[in-house]
Protein backbone atom coordinates (compact mmCIF):
# COMPACT_ATOMS: atom_id res chain seq x y z
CA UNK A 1 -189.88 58.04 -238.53
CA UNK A 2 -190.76 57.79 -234.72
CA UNK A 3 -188.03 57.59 -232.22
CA UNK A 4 -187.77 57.16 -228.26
CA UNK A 5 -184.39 59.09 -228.32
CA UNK A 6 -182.24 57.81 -225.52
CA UNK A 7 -184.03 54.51 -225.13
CA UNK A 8 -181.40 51.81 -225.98
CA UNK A 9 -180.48 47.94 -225.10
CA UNK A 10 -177.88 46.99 -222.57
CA UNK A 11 -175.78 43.86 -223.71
CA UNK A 12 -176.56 40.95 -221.22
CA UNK A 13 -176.22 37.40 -221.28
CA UNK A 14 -179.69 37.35 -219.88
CA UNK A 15 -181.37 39.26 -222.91
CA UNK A 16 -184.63 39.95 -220.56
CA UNK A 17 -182.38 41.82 -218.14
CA UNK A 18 -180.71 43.89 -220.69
CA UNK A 19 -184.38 45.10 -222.51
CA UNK A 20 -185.76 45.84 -219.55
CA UNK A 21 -183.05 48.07 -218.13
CA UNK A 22 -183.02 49.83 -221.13
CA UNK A 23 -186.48 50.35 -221.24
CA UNK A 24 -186.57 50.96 -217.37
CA UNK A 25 -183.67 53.61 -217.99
CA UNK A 26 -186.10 55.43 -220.77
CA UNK A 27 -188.89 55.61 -218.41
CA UNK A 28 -186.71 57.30 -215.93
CA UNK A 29 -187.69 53.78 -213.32
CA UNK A 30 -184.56 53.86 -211.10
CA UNK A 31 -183.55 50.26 -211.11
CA UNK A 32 -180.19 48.57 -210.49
CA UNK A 33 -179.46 45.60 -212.48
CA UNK A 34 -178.28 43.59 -209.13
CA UNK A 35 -181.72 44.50 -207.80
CA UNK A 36 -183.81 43.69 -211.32
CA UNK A 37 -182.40 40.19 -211.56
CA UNK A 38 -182.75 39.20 -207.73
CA UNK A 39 -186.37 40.93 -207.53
CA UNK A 40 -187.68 39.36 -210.35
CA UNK A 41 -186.15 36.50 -209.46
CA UNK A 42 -183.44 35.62 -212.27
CA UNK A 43 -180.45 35.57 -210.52
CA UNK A 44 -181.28 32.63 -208.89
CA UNK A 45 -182.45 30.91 -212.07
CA UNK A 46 -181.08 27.40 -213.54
CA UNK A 47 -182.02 25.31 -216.98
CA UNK A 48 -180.21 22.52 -217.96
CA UNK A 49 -180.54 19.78 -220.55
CA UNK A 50 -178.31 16.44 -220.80
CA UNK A 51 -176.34 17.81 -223.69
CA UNK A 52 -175.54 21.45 -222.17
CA UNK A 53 -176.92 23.08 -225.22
CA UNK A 54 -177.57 26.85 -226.03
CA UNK A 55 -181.44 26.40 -225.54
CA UNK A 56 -181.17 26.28 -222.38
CA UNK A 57 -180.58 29.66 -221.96
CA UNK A 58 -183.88 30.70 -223.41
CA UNK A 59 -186.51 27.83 -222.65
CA UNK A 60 -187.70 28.16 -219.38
CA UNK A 61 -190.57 29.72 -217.76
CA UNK A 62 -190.02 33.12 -217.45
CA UNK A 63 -193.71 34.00 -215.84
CA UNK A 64 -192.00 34.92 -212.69
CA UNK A 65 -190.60 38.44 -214.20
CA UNK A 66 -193.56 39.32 -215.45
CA UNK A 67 -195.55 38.28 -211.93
CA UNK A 68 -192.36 39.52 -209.69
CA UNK A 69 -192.34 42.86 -212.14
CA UNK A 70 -195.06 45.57 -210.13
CA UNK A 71 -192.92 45.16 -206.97
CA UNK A 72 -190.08 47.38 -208.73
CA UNK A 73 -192.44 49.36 -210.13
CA UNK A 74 -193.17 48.84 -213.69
CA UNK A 75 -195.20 46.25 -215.84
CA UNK A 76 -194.70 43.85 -219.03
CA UNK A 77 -197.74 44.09 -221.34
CA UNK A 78 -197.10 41.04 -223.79
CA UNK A 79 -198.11 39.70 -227.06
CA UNK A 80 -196.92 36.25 -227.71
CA UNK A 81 -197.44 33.36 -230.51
CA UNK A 82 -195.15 30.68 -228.99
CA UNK A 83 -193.09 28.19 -231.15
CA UNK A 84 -194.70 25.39 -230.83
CA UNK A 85 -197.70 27.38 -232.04
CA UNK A 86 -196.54 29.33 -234.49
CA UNK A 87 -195.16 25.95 -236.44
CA UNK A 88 -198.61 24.82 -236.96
CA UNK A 89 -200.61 28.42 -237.94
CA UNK A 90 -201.72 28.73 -241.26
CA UNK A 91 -199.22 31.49 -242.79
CA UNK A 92 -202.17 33.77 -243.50
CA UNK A 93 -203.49 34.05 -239.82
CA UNK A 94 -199.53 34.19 -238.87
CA UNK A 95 -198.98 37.66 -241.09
CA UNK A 96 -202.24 38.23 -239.04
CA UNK A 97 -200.63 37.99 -235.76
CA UNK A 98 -197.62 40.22 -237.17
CA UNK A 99 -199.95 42.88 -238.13
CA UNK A 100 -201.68 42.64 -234.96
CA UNK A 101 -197.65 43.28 -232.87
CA UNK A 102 -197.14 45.81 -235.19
CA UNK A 103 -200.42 48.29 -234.31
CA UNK A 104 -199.61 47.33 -230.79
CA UNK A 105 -195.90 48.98 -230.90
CA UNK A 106 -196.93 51.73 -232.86
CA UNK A 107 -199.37 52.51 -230.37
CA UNK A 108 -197.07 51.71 -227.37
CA UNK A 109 -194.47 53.70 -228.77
CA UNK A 110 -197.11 56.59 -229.93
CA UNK A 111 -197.78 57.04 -226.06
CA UNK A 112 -194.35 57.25 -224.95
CA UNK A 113 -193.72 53.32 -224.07
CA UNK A 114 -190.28 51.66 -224.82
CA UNK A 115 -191.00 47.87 -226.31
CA UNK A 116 -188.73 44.97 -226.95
CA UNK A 117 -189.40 41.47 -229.00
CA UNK A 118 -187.41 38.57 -229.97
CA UNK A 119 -185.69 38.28 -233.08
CA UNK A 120 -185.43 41.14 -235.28
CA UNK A 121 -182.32 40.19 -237.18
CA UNK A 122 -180.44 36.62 -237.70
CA UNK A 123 -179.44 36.93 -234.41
CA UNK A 124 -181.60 34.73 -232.11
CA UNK A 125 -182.11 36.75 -229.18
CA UNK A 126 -184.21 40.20 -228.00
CA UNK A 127 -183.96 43.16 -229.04
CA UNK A 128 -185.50 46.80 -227.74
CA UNK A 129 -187.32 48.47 -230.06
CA UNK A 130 -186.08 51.98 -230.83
CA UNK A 131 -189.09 53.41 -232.93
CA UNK A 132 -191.11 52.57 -236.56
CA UNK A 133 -191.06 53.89 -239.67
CA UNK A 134 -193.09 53.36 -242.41
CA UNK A 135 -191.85 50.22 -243.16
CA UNK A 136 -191.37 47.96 -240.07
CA UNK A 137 -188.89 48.72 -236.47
CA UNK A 138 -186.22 50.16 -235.65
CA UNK A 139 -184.20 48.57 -233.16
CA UNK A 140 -180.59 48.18 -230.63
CA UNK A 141 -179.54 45.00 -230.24
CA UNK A 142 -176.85 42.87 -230.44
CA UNK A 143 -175.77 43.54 -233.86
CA UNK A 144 -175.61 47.12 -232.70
CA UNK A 145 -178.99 48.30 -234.80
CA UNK A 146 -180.90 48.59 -237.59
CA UNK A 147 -184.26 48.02 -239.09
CA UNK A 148 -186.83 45.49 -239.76
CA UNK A 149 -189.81 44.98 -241.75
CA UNK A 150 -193.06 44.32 -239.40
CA UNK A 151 -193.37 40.98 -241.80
CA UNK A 152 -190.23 39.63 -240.76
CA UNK A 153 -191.27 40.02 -237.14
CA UNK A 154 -189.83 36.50 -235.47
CA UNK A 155 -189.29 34.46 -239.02
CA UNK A 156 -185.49 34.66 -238.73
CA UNK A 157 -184.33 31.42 -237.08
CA UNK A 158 -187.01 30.29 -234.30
CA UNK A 159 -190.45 31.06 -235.78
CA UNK A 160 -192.80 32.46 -232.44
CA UNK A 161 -193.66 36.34 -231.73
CA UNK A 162 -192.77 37.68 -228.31
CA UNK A 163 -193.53 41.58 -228.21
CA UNK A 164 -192.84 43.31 -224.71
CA UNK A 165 -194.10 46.50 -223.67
CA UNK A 166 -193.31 48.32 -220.57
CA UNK A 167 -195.15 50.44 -218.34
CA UNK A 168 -193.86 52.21 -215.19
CA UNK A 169 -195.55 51.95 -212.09
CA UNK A 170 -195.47 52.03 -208.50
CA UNK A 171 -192.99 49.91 -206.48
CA UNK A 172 -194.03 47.98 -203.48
CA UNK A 173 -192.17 48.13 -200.21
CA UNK A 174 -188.68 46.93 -200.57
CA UNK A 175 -189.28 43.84 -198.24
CA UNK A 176 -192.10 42.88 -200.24
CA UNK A 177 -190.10 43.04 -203.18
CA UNK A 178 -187.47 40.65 -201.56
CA UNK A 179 -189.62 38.29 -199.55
CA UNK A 180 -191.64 38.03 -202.57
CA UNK A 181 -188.74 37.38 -205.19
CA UNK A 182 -187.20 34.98 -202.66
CA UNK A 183 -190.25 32.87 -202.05
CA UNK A 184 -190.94 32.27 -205.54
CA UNK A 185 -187.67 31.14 -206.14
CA UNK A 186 -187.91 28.78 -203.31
CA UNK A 187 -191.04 27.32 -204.73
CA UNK A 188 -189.23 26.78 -208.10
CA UNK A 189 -185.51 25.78 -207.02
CA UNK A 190 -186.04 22.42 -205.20
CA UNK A 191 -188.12 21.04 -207.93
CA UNK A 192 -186.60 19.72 -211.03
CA UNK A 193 -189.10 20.75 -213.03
CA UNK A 194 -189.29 24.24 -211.60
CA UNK A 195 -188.99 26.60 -214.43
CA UNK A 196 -188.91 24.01 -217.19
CA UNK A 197 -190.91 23.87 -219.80
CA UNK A 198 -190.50 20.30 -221.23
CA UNK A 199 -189.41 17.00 -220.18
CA UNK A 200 -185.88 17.46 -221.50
CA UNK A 201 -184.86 20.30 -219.15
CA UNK A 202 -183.65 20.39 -215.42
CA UNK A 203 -183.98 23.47 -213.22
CA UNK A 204 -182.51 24.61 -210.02
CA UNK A 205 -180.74 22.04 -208.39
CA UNK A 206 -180.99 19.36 -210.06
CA UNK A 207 -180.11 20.96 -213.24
CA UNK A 208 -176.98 21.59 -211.51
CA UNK A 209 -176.88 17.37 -211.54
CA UNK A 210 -177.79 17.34 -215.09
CA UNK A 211 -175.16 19.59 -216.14
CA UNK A 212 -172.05 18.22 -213.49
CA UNK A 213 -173.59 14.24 -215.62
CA UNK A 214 -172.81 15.47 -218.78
CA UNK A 215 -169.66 17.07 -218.59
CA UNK A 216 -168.53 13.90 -216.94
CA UNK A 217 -169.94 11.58 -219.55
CA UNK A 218 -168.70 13.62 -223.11
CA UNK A 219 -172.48 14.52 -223.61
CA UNK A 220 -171.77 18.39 -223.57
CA UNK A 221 -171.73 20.56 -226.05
CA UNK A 222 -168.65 23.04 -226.27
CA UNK A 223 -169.76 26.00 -227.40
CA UNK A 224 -172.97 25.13 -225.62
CA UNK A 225 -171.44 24.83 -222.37
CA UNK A 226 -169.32 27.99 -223.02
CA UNK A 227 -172.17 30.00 -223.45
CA UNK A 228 -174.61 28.50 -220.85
CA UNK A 229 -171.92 29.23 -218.33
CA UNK A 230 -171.80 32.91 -218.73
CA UNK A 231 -175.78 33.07 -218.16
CA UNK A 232 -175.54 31.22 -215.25
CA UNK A 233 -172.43 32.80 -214.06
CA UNK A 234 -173.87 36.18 -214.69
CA UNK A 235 -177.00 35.55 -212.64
CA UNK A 236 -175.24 34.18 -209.66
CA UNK A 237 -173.23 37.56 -209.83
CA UNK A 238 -175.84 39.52 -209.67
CA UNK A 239 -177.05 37.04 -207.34
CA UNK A 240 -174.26 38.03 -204.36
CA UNK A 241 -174.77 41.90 -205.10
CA UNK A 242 -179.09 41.40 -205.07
CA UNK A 243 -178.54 39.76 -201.67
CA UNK A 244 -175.76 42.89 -200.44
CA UNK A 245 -178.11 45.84 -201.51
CA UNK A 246 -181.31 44.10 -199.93
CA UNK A 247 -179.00 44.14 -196.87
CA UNK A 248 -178.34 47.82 -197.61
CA UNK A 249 -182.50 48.37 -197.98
CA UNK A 250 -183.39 46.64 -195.03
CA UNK A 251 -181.17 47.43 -192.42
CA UNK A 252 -181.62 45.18 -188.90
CA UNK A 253 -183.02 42.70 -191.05
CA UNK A 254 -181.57 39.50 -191.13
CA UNK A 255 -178.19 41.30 -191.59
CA UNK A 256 -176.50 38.21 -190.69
CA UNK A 257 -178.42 35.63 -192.73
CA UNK A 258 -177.66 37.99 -195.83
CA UNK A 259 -174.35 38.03 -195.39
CA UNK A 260 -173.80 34.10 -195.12
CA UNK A 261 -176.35 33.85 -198.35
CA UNK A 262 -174.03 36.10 -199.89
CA UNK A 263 -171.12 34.16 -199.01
CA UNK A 264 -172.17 31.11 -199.96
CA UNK A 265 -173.72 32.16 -203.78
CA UNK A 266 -170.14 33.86 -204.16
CA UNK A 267 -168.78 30.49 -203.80
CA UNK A 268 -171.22 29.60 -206.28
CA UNK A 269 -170.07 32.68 -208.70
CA UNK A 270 -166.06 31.46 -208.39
CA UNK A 271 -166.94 28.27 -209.15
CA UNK A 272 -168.72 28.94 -212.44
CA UNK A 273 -165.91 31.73 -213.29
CA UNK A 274 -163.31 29.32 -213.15
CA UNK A 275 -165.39 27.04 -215.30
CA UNK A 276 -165.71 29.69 -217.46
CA UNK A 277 -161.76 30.04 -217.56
CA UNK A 278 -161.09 26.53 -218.13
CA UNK A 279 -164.07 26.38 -221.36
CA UNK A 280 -163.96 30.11 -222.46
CA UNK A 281 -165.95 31.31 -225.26
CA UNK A 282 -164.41 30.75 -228.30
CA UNK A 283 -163.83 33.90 -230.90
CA UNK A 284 -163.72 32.03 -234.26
CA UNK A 285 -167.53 30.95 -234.71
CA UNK A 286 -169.83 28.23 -232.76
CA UNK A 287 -169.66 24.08 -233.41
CA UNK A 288 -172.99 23.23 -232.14
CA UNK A 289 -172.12 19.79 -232.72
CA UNK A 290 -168.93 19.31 -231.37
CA UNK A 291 -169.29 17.40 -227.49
CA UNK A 292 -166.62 16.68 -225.00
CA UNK A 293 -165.83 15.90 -221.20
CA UNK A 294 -164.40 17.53 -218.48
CA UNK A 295 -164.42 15.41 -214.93
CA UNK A 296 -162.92 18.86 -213.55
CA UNK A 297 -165.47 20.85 -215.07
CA UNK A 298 -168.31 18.29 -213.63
CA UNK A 299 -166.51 18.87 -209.97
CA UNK A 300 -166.92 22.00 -210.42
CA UNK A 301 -170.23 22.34 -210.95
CA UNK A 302 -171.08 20.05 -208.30
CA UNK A 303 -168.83 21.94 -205.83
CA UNK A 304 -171.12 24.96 -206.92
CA UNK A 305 -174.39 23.14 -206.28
CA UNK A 306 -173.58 22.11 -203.04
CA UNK A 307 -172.58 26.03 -201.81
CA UNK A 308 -176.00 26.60 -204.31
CA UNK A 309 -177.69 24.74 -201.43
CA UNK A 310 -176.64 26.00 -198.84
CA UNK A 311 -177.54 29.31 -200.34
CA UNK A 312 -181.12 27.99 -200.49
CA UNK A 313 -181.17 27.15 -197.18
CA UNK A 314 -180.18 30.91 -195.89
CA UNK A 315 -182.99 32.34 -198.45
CA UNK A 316 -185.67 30.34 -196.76
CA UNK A 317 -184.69 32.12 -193.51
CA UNK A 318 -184.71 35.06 -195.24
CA UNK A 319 -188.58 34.53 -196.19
CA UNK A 320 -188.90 33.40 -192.67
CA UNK A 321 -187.53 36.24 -190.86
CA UNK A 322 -189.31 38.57 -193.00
């Protein structure tokens, strides 16, 4: 067996996050996670649908981490057969494309280079890969560990292959890393199409509309809306603490500006906590079928998209005064 000792996943909401620290922590890359989800632009991120469900949390376009990566210094070498794809291969030339993943880890993890891919177990979600064996991966993840065969490789529940390997590097200047996290969010945030990737989703602010609609109207899902919370919540938290370290990096610059941005996505954060209080995840299984309504839960939300824009507002002057 072959095994990056030490190299293990960190459990996050946001499942990228959490692989890429771990592997970032292997490689001996000194990142914080405030500044990996502001600089690569996830903790500003927002994907909604009309029914609040748990897709949401994985079906956007995630380019910008990979684009946003080099600035922190490291890069995401990927291998991916998306869904939609996948669905329609022939199942010869899709073992094909699992052998092909499988000689790429090996030889990622050969040289010294922590991986991560989606689904390695039941669980839908990513998962770092630990090492190989003779038979398929090794793996940390949220069912703790264990192995897989490289034939099961993205089969268990949403058939696509997403491999990840990463590759240290060197960072850029800290304000390029903010000014260029920043602006790409601004491109994104004011569109409602912005990091969706089909008609059915709303990003930025107007998923915030989306979401406040169907809480009021009984379209959301419970457990849906339980869950989509925390990954929302948790990116606007490490939203406030992104926005008080770049403070910390660049000192004399736009001090001020940072602050109030900070202020006003901790409004944001509160708000989505006490959503999260009032609809809490629930410990005896998920009901993805189950919907409800909450007119206090859709204030809420639009209370936080209106502090959410004013946020916006002091990030453009960020870019600007940069």
């Amino acid at each position: 067996m072959i095994k990056l000792e030490g190299l293990r996943w960190h459990q996050r909401y946001n499942e990228h996050m959490g692989c890429m620290k771990g592997c970032l922590d292997y490689l001996g890359v000194e990142v914080s996670f405030p500044w990996l989800y502001g600089a690569t632009g996830n903790a500003f991120v927002l994907n909604m649908n009309d029914s609040v469900f748990v897709d949401c949390a994985q079906a956007w376009d995630i380019s910008m981490l990979f684009d946003l990566a080099p600035n922190l210094g490291f890069t995401v070498e990927r291998f991916k057969v998306e869904h939609q794809v996948a669905l329609k291969m022939p199942d010869d030339l899709f073992r094909q494309k699992q052998r092909e993943a499988w000689d790429l880890v090996r030889a990622r993890i050969d040289g010294g280079l922590p991986c991560y891919a989606w689904e390695l177990t039941h669980i839908p979600a990513y998962y770092v890969i630990t090492g190989y064996d003779d038979t398929g991966y090794t793996y940390s993840g949220w069912d703790s560990g264990g192995t897989c065969p490289w034939q099961k490789l993205g089969t268990f529940d949403v058939k696509q292959i997403a491999v990840h390997c990463v590759r240290p590097g060197e960072p850029a200047p800290d304000s390029v890393a903010v000014k260029d996290a920043l602006a790409t969010v601004l491109d994104r945030i004011e569109r409602p199409d912005g990091w969706a990737i089909g008609p059915q989703y709303r990003t930025g602010l107007a998923g915030y509309a989306m979401w406040a609609e169907a809480l009021e109207t009984g379209r959301a899902n419970r457990d849906g809306e339980a869950y989509i919370n925390q990954v929302w919540l948790e990116c606007r938290e490490m939203a406030v603490e992104f926005l008080q370290e770049a403070k910390r990096r660049l000192p004399g610059r736009c001090d001020a500006v940072f602050d109030e941005a900070a202020a006003h996505y901790a409004v944001v954060r509160d708000k989505l906590r006490a959503l999260s209080e009032l609809y809490p995840e629930r410990p005896d299984g998920w009901d993805w079928q189950t919907t409800f309504a909450s007119p206090e839960g859709a204030q809420l939300v639009r209370e936080a998209a209106q502090s959410e824009q004013q946020g916006v507002d002091c990030l453009r002057r960020i870019v600007e005064g940069l």
